[in-house]
C-alpha atoms as a PDB file:
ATOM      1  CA  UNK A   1     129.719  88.224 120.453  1.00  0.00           C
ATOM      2  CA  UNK A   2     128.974  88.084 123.693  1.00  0.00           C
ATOM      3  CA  UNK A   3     125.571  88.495 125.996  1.00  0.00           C
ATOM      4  CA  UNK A   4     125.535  92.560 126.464  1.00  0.00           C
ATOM      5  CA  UNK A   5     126.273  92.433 122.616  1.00  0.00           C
ATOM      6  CA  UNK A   6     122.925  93.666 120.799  1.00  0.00           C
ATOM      7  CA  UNK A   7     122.157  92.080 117.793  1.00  0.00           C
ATOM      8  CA  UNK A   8     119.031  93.148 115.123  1.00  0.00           C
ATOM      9  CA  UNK A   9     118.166  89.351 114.542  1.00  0.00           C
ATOM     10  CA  UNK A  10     114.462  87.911 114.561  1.00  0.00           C
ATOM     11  CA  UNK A  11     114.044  84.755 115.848  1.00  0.00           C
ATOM     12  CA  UNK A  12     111.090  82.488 116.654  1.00  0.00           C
ATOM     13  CA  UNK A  13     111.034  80.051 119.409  1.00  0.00           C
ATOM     14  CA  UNK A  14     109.107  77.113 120.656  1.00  0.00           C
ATOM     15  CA  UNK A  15     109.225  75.149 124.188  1.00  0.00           C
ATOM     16  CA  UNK A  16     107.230  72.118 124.305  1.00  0.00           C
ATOM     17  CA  UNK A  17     107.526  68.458 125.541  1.00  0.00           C
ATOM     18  CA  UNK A  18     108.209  65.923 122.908  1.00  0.00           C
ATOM     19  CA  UNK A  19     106.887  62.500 122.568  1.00  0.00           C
ATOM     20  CA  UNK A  20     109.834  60.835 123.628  1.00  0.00           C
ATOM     21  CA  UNK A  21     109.419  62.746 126.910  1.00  0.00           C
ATOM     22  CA  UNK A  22     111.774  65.363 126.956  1.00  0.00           C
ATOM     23  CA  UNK A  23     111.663  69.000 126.490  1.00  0.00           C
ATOM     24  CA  UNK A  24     112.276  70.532 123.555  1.00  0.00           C
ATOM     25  CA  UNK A  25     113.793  74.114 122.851  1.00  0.00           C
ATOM     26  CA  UNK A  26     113.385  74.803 119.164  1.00  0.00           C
ATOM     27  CA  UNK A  27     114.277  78.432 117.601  1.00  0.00           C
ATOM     28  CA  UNK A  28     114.278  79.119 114.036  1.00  0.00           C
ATOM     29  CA  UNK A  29     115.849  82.585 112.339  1.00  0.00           C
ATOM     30  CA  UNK A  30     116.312  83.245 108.964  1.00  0.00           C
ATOM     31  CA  UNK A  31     115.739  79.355 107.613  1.00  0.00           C
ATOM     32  CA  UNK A  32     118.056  78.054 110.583  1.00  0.00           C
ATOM     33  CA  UNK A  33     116.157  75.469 112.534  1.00  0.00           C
ATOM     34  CA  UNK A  34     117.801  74.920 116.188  1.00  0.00           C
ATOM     35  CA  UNK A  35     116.218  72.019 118.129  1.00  0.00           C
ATOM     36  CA  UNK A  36     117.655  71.121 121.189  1.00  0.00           C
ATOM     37  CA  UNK A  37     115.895  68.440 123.187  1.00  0.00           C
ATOM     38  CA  UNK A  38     116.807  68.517 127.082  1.00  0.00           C
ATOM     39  CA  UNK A  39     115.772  65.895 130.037  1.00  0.00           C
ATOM     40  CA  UNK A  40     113.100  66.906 132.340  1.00  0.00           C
ATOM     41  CA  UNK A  41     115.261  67.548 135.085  1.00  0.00           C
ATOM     42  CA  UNK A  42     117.599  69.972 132.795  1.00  0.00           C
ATOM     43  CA  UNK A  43     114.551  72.489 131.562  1.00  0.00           C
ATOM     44  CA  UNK A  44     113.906  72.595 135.216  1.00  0.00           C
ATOM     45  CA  UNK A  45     117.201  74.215 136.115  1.00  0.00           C
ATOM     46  CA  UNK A  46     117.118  76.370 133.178  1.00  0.00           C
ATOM     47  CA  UNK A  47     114.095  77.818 133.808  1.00  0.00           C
ATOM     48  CA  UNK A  48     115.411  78.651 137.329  1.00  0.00           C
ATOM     49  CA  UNK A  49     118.222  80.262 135.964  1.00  0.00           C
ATOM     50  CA  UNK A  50     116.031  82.007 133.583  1.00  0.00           C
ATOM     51  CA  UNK A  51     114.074  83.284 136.818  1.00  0.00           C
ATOM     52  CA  UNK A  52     117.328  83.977 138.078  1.00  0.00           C
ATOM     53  CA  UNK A  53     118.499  86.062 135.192  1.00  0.00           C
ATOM     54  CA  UNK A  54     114.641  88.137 135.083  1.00  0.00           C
ATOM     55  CA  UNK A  55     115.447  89.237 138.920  1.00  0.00           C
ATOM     56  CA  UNK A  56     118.759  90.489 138.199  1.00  0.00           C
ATOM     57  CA  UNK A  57     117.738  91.884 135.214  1.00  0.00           C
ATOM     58  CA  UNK A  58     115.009  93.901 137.203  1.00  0.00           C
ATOM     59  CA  UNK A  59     117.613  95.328 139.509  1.00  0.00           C
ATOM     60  CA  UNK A  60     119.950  96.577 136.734  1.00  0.00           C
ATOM     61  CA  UNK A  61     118.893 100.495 136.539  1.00  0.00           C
ATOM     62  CA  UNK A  62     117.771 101.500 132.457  1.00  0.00           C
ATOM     63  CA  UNK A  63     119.784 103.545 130.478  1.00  0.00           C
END
């Protein structure tokens, strides 16, 4: 599987801080519970390469 592979899979997810002070990524699909906890500094840089990733996926035409 990679990422152009489409998949029919609901998911939930949840981005919050936690009390320990980091920032928690938590997604949960079909009674699997994924937490990952990340510093500060490390949900920065993924949300810029989120941002990244929403620009280029503006450019790419539809099909």
């Amino acid at each position: 599987m990679g990422i152009n592979d489409e998949r029919d899979v609901e998911a939930n997810m949840q981005i919050g801080p936690t009390d320990t002070g980091m920032v928690r990524l938590f997604i949960e699909s079909n009674g699997i519970e994924i937490p990952m906890d990340f510093e500060p500094e490390e949900a920065e840089e993924i949300a810029e390469e989120m941002r990244a990733a929403a620009m280029a996926a503006r450019s790419v035409k539809k099909r």
